[in-house]
PDB file of N, CA and C in Angstrom:
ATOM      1  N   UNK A   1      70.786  15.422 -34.703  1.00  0.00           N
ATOM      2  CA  UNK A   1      70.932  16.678 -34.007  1.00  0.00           C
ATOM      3  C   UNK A   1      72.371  17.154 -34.145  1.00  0.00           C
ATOM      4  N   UNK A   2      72.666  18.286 -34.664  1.00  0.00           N
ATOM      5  CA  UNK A   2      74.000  18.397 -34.719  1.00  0.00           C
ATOM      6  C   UNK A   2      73.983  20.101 -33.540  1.00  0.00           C
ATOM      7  N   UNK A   3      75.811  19.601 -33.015  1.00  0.00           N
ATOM      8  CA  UNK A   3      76.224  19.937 -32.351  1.00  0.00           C
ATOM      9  C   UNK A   3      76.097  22.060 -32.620  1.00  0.00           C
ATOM     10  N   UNK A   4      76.706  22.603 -31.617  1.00  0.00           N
ATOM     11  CA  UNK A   4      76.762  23.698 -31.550  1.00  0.00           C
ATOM     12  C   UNK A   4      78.088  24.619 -32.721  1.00  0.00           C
ATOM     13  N   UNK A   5      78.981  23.586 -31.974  1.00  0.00           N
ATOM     14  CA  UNK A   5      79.901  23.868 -32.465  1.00  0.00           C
ATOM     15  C   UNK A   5      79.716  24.056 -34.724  1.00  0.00           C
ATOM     16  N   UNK A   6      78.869  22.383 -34.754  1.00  0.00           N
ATOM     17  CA  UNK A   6      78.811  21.535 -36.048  1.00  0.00           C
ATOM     18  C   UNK A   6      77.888  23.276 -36.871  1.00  0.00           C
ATOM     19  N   UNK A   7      76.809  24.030 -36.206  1.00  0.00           N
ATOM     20  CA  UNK A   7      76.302  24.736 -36.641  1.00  0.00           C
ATOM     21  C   UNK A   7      76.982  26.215 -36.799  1.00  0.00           C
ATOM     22  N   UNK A   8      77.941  26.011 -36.009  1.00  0.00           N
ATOM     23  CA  UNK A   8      78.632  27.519 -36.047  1.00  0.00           C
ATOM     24  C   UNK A   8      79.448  27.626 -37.510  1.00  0.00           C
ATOM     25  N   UNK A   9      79.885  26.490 -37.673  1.00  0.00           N
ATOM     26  CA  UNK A   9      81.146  26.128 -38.882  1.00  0.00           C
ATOM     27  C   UNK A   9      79.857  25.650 -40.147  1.00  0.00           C
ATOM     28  N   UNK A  10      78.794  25.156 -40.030  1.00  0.00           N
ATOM     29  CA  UNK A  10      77.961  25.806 -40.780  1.00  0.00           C
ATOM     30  C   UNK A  10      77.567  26.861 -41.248  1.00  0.00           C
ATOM     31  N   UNK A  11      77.464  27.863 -40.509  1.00  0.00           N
ATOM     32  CA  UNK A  11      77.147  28.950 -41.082  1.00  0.00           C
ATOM     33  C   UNK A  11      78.462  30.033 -41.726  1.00  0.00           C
ATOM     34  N   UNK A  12      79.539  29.449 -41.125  1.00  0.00           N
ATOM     35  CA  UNK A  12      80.521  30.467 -41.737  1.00  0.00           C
ATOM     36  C   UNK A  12      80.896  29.513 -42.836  1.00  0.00           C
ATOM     37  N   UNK A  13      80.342  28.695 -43.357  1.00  0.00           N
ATOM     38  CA  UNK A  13      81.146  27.974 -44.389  1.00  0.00           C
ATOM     39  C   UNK A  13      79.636  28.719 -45.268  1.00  0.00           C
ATOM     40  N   UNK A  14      78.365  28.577 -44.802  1.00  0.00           N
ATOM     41  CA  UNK A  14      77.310  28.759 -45.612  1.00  0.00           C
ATOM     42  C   UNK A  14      77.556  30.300 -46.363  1.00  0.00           C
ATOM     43  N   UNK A  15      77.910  31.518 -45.356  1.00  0.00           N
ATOM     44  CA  UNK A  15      78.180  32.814 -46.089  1.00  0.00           C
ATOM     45  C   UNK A  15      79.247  33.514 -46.096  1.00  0.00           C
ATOM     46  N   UNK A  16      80.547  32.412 -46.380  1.00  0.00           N
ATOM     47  CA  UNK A  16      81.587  32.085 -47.400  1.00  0.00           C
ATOM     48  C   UNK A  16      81.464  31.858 -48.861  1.00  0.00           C
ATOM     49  N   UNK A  17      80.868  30.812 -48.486  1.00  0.00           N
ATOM     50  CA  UNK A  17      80.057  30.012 -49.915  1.00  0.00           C
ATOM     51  C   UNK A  17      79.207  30.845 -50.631  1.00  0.00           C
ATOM     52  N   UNK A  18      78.439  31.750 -49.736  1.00  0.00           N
ATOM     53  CA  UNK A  18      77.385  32.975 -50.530  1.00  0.00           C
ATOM     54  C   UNK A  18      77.954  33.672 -51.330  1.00  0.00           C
ATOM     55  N   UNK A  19      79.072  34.036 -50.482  1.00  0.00           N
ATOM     56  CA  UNK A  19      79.930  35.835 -51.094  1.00  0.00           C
ATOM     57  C   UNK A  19      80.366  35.071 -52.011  1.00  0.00           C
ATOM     58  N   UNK A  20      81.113  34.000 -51.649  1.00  0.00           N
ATOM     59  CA  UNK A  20      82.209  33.228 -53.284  1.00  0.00           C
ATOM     60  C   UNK A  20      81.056  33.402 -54.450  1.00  0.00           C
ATOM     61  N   UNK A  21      80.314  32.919 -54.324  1.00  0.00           N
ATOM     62  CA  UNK A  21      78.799  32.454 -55.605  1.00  0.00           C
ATOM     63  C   UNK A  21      78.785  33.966 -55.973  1.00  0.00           C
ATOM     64  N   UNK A  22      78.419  35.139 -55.430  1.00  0.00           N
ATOM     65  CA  UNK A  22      77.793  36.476 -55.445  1.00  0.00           C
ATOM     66  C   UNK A  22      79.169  37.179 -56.225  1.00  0.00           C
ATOM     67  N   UNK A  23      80.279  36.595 -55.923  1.00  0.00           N
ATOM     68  CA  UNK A  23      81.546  37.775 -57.178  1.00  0.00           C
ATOM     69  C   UNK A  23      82.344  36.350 -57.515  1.00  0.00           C
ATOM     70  N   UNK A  24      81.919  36.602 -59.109  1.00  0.00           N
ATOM     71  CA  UNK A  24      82.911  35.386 -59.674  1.00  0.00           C
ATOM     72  C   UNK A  24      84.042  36.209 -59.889  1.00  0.00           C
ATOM     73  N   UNK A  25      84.753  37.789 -59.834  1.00  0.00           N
ATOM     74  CA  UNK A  25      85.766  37.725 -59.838  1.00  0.00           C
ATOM     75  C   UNK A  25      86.713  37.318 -58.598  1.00  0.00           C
ATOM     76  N   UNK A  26      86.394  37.620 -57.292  1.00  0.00           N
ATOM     77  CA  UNK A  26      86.670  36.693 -56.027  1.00  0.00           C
ATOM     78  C   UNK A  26      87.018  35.417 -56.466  1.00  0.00           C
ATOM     79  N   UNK A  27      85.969  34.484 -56.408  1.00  0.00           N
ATOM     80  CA  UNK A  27      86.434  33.540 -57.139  1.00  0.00           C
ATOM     81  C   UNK A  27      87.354  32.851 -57.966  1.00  0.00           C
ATOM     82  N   UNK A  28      87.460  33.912 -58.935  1.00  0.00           N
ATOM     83  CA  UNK A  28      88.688  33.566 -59.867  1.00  0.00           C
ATOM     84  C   UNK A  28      89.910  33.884 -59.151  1.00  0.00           C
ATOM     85  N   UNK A  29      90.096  34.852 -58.828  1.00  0.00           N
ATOM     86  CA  UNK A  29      91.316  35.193 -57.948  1.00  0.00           C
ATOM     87  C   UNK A  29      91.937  34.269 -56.846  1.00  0.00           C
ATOM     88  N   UNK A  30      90.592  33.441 -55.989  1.00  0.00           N
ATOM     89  CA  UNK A  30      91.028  32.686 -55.145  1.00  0.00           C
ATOM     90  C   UNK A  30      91.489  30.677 -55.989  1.00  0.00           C
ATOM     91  N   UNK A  31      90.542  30.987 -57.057  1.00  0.00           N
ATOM     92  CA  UNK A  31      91.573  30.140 -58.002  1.00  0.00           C
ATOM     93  C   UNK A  31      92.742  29.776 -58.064  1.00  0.00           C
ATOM     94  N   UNK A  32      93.148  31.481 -58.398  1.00  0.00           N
ATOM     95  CA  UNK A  32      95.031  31.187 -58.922  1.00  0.00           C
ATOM     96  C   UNK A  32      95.605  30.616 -57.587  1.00  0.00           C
ATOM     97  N   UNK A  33      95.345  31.585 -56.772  1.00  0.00           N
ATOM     98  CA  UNK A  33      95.503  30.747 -55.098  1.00  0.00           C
ATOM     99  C   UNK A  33      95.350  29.663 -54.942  1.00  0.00           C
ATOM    100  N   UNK A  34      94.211  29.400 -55.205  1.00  0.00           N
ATOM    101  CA  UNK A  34      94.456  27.507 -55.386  1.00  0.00           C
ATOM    102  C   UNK A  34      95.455  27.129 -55.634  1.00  0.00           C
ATOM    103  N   UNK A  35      95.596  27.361 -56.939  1.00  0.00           N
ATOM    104  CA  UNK A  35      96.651  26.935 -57.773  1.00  0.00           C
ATOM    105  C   UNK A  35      97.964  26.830 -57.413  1.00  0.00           C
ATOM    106  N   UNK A  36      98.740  28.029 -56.978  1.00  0.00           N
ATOM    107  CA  UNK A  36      99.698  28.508 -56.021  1.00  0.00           C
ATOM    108  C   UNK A  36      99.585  27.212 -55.141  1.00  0.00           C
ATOM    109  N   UNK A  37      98.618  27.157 -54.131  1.00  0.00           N
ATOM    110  CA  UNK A  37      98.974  26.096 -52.935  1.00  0.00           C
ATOM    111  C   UNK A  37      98.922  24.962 -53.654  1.00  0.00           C
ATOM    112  N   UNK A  38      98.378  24.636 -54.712  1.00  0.00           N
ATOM    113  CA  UNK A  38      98.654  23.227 -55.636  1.00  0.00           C
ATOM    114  C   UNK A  38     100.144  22.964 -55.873  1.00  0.00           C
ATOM    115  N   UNK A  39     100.367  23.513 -55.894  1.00  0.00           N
ATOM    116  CA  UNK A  39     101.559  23.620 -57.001  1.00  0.00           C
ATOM    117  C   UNK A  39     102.866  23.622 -55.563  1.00  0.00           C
ATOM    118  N   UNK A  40     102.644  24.319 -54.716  1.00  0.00           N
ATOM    119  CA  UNK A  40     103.136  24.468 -53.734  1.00  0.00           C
ATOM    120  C   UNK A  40     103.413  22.863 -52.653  1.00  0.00           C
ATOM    121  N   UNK A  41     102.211  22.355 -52.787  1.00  0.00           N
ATOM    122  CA  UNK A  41     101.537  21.026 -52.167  1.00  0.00           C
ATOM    123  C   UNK A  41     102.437  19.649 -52.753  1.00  0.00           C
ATOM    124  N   UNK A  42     102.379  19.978 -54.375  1.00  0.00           N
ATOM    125  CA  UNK A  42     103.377  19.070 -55.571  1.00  0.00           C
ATOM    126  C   UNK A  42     104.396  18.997 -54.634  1.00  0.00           C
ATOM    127  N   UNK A  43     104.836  20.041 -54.918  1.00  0.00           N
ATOM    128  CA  UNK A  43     106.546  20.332 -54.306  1.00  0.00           C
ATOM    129  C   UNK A  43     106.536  19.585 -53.054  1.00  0.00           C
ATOM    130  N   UNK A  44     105.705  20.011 -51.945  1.00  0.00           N
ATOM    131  CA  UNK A  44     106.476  19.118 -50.344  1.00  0.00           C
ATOM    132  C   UNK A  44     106.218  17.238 -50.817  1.00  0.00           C
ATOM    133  N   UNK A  45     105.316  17.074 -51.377  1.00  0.00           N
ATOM    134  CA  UNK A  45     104.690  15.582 -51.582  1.00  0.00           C
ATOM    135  C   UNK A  45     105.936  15.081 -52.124  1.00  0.00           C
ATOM    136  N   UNK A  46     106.594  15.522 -53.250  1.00  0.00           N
ATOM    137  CA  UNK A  46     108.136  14.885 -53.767  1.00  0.00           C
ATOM    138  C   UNK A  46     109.377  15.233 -52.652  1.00  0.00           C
ATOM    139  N   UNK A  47     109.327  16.112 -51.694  1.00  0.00           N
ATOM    140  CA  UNK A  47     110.190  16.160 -51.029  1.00  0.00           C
ATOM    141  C   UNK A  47     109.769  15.101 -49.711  1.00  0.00           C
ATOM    142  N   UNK A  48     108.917  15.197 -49.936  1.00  0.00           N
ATOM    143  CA  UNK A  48     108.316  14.466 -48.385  1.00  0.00           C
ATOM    144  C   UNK A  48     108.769  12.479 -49.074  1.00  0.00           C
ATOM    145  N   UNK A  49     108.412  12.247 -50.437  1.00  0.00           N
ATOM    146  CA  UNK A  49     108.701  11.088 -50.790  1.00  0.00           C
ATOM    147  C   UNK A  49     110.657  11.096 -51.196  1.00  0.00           C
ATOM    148  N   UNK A  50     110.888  12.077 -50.589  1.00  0.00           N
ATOM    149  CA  UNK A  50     112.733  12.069 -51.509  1.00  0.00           C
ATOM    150  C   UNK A  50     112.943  11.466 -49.665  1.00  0.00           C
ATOM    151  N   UNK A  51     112.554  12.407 -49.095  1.00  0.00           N
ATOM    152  CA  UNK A  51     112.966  12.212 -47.470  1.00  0.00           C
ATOM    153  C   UNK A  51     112.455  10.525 -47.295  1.00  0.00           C
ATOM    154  N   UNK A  52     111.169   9.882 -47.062  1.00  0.00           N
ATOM    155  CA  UNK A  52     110.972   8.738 -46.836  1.00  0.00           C
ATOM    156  C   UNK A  52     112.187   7.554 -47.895  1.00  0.00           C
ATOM    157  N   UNK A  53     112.466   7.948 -49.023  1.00  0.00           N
ATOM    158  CA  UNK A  53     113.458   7.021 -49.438  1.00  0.00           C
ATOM    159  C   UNK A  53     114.850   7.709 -48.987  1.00  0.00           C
ATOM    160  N   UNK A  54     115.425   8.251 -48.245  1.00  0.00           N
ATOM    161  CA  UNK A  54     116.833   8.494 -48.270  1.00  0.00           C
ATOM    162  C   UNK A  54     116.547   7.918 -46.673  1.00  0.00           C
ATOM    163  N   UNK A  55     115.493   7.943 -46.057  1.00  0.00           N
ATOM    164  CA  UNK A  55     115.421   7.393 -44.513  1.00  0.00           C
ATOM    165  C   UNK A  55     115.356   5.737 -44.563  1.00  0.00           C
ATOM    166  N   UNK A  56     114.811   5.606 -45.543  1.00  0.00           N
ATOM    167  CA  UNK A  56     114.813   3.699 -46.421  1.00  0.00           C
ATOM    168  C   UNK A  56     116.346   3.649 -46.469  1.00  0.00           C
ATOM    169  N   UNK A  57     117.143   4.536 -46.930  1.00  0.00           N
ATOM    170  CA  UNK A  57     118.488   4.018 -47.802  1.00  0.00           C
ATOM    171  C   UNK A  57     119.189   3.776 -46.147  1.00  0.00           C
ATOM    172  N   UNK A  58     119.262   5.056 -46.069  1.00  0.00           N
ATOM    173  CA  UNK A  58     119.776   5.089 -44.375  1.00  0.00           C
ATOM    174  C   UNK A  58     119.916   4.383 -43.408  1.00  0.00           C
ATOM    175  N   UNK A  59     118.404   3.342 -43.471  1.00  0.00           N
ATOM    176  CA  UNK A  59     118.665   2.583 -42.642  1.00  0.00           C
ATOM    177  C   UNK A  59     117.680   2.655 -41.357  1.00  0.00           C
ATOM    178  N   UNK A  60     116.703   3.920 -41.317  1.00  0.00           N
ATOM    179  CA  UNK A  60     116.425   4.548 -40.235  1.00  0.00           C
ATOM    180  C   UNK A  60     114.578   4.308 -40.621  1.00  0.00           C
ATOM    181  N   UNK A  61     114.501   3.340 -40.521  1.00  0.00           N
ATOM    182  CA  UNK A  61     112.811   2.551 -41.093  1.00  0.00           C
ATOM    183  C   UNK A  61     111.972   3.651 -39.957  1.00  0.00           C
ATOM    184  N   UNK A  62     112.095   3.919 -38.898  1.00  0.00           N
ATOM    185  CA  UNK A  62     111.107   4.375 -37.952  1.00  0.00           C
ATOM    186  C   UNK A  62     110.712   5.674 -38.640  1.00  0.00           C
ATOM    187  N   UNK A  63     111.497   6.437 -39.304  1.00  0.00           N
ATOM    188  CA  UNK A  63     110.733   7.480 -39.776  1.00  0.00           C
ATOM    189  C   UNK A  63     110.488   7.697 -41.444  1.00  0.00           C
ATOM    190  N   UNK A  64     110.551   6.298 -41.863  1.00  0.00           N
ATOM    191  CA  UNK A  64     109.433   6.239 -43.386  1.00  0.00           C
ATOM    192  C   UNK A  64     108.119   6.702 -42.997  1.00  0.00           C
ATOM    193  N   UNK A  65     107.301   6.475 -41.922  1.00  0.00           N
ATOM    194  CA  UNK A  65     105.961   6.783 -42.012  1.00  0.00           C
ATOM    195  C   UNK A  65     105.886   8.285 -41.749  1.00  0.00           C
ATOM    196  N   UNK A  66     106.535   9.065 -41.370  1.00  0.00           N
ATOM    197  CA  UNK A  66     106.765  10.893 -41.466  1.00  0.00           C
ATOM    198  C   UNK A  66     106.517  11.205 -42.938  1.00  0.00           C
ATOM    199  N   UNK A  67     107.448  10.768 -43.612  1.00  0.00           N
ATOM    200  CA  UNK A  67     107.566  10.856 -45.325  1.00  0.00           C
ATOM    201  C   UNK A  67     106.602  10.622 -45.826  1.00  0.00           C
ATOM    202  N   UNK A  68     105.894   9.393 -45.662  1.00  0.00           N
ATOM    203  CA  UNK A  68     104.586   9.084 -46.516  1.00  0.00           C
ATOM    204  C   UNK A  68     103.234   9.312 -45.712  1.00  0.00           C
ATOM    205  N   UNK A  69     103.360   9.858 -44.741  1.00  0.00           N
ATOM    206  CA  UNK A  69     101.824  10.498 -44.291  1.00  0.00           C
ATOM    207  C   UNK A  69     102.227  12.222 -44.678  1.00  0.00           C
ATOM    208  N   UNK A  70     102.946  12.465 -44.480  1.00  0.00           N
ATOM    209  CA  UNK A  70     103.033  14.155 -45.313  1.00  0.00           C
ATOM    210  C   UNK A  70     103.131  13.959 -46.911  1.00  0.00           C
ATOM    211  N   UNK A  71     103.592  12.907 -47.515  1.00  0.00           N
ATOM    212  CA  UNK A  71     103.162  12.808 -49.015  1.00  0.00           C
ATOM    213  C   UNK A  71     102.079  12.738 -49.131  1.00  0.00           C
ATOM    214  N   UNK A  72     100.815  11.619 -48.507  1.00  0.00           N
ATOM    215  CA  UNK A  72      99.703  11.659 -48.572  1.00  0.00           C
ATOM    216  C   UNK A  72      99.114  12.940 -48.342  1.00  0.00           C
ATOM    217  N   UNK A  73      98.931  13.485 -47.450  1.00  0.00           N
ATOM    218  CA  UNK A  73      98.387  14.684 -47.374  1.00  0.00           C
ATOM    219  C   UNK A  73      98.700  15.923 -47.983  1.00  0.00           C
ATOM    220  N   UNK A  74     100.089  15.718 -48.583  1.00  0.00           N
ATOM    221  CA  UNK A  74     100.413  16.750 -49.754  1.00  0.00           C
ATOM    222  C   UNK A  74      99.677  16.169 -51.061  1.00  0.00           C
ATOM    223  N   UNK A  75      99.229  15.245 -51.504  1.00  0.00           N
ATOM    224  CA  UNK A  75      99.238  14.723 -52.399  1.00  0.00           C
ATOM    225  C   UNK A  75      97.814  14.846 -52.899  1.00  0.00           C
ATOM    226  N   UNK A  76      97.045  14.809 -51.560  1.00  0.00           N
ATOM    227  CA  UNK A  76      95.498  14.746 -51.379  1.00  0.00           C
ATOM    228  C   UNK A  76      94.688  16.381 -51.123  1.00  0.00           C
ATOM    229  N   UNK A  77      95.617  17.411 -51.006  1.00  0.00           N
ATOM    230  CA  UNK A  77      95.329  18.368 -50.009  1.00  0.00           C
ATOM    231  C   UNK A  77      94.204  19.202 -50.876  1.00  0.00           C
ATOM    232  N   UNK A  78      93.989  19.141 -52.236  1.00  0.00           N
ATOM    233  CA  UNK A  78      93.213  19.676 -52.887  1.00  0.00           C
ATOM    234  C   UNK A  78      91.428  18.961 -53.008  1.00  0.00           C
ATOM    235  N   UNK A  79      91.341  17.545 -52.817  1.00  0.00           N
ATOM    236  CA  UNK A  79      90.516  16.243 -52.907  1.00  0.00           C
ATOM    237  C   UNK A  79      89.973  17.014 -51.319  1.00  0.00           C
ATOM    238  N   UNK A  80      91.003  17.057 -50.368  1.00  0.00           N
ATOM    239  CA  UNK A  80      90.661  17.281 -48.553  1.00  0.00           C
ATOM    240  C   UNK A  80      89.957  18.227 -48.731  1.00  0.00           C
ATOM    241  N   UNK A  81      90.461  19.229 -48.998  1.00  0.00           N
ATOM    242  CA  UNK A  81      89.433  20.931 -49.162  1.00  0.00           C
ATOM    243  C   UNK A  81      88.185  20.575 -49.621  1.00  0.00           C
ATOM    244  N   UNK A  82      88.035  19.814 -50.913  1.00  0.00           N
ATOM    245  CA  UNK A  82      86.851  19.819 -51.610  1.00  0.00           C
ATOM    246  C   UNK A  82      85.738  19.767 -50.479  1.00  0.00           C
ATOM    247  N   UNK A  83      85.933  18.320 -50.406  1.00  0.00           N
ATOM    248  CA  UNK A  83      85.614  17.347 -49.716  1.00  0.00           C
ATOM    249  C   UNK A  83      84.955  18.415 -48.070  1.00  0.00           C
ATOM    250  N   UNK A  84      85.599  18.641 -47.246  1.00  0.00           N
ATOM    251  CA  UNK A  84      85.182  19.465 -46.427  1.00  0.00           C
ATOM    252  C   UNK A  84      84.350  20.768 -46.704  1.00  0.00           C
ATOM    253  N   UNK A  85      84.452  21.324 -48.164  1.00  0.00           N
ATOM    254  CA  UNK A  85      83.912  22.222 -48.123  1.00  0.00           C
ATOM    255  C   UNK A  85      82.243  21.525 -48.566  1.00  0.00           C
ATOM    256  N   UNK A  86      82.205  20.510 -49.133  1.00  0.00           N
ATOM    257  CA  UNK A  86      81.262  20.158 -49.696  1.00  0.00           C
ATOM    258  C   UNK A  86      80.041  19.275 -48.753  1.00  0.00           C
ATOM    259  N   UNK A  87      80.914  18.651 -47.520  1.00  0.00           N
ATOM    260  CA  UNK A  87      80.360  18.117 -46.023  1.00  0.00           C
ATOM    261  C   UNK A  87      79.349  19.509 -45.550  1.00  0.00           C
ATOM    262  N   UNK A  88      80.213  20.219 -45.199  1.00  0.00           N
ATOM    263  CA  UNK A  88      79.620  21.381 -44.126  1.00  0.00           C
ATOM    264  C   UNK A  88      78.188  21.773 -45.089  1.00  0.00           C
ATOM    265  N   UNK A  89      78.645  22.301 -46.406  1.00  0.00           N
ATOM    266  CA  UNK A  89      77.850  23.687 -46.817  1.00  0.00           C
ATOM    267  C   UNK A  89      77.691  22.832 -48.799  1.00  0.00           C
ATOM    268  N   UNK A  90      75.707  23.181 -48.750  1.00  0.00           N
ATOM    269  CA  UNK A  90      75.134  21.958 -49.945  1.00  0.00           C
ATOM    270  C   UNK A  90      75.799  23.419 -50.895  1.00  0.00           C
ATOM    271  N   UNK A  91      76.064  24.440 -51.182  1.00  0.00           N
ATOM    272  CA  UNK A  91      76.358  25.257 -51.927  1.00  0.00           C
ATOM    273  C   UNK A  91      77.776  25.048 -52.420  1.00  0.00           C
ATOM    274  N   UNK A  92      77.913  25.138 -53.760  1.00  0.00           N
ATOM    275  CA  UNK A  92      79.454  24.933 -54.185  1.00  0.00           C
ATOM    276  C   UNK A  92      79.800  26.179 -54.584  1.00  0.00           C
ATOM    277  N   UNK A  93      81.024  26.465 -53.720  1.00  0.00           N
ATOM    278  CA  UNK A  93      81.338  28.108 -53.635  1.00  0.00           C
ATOM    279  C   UNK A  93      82.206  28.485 -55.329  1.00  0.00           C
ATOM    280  N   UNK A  94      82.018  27.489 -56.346  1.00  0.00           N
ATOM    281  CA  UNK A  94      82.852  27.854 -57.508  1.00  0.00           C
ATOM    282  C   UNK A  94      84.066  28.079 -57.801  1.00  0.00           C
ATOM    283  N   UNK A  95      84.678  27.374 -56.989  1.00  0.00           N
ATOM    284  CA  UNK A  95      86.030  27.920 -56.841  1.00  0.00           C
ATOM    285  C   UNK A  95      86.978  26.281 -57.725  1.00  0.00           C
ATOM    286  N   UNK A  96      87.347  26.780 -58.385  1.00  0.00           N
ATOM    287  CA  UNK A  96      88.008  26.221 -59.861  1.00  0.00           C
ATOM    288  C   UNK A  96      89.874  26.290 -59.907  1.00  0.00           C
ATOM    289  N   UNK A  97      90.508  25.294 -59.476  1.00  0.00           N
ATOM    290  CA  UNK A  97      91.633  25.493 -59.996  1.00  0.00           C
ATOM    291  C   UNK A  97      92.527  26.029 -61.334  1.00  0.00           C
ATOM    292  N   UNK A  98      92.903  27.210 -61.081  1.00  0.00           N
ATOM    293  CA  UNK A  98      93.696  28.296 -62.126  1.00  0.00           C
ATOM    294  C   UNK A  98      95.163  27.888 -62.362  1.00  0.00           C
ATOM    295  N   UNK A  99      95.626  27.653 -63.047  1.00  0.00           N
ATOM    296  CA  UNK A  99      96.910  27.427 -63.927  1.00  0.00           C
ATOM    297  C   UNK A  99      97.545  28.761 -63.989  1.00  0.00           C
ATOM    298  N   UNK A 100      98.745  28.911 -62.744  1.00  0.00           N
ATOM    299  CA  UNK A 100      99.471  30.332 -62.608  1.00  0.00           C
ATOM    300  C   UNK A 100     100.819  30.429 -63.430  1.00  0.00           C
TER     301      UNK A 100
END
């Protein structure tokens, strides 16, 4: 039995997923966007791992795990999306990482 809430975020993921399928130029566009936050995502994951080793050098061990749970999740953030979009809603909205 799923929740109220579980069905509400069903259905806006379900005709999300519609309109994406219904204009592949949408689609493509939200691509490059992808891409953009990919690329964007790269960037904090090496800063987030520059910060956890200069907090290593430092001396200051309590906040290595800041550095490498924001690397992880910079690192993963494209795998996370999938992944959630593909839980909620059996439709794959086509949406393809673009090289900007």
């Amino acid at each position: 039995m799923k929740t109220r809430t579980q069905r509400k975020l069903m259905s806006i993921f379900h005709f999300t997923s519609s309109v994406l399928a219904a204009s592949g130029d949408l689609a493509l566009n939200l691509g490059k966007i992808v891409g953009i936050i990919n690329a964007i995502s790269t960037v904090l994951f090496f800063a987030a791992l520059v910060m956890s080793s200069l907090m290593f050098a430092t001396g200051r061990t309590e906040f290595i795990k800041y550095g490498l749970v924001g690397a992880g999740i910079g690192g993963l953030s494209w795998v996370i999306i999938q992944t959630l979009f593909q839980a909620v809603s059996p439709i794959n909205p086509g949406i393809e990482m673009q090289a900007f």
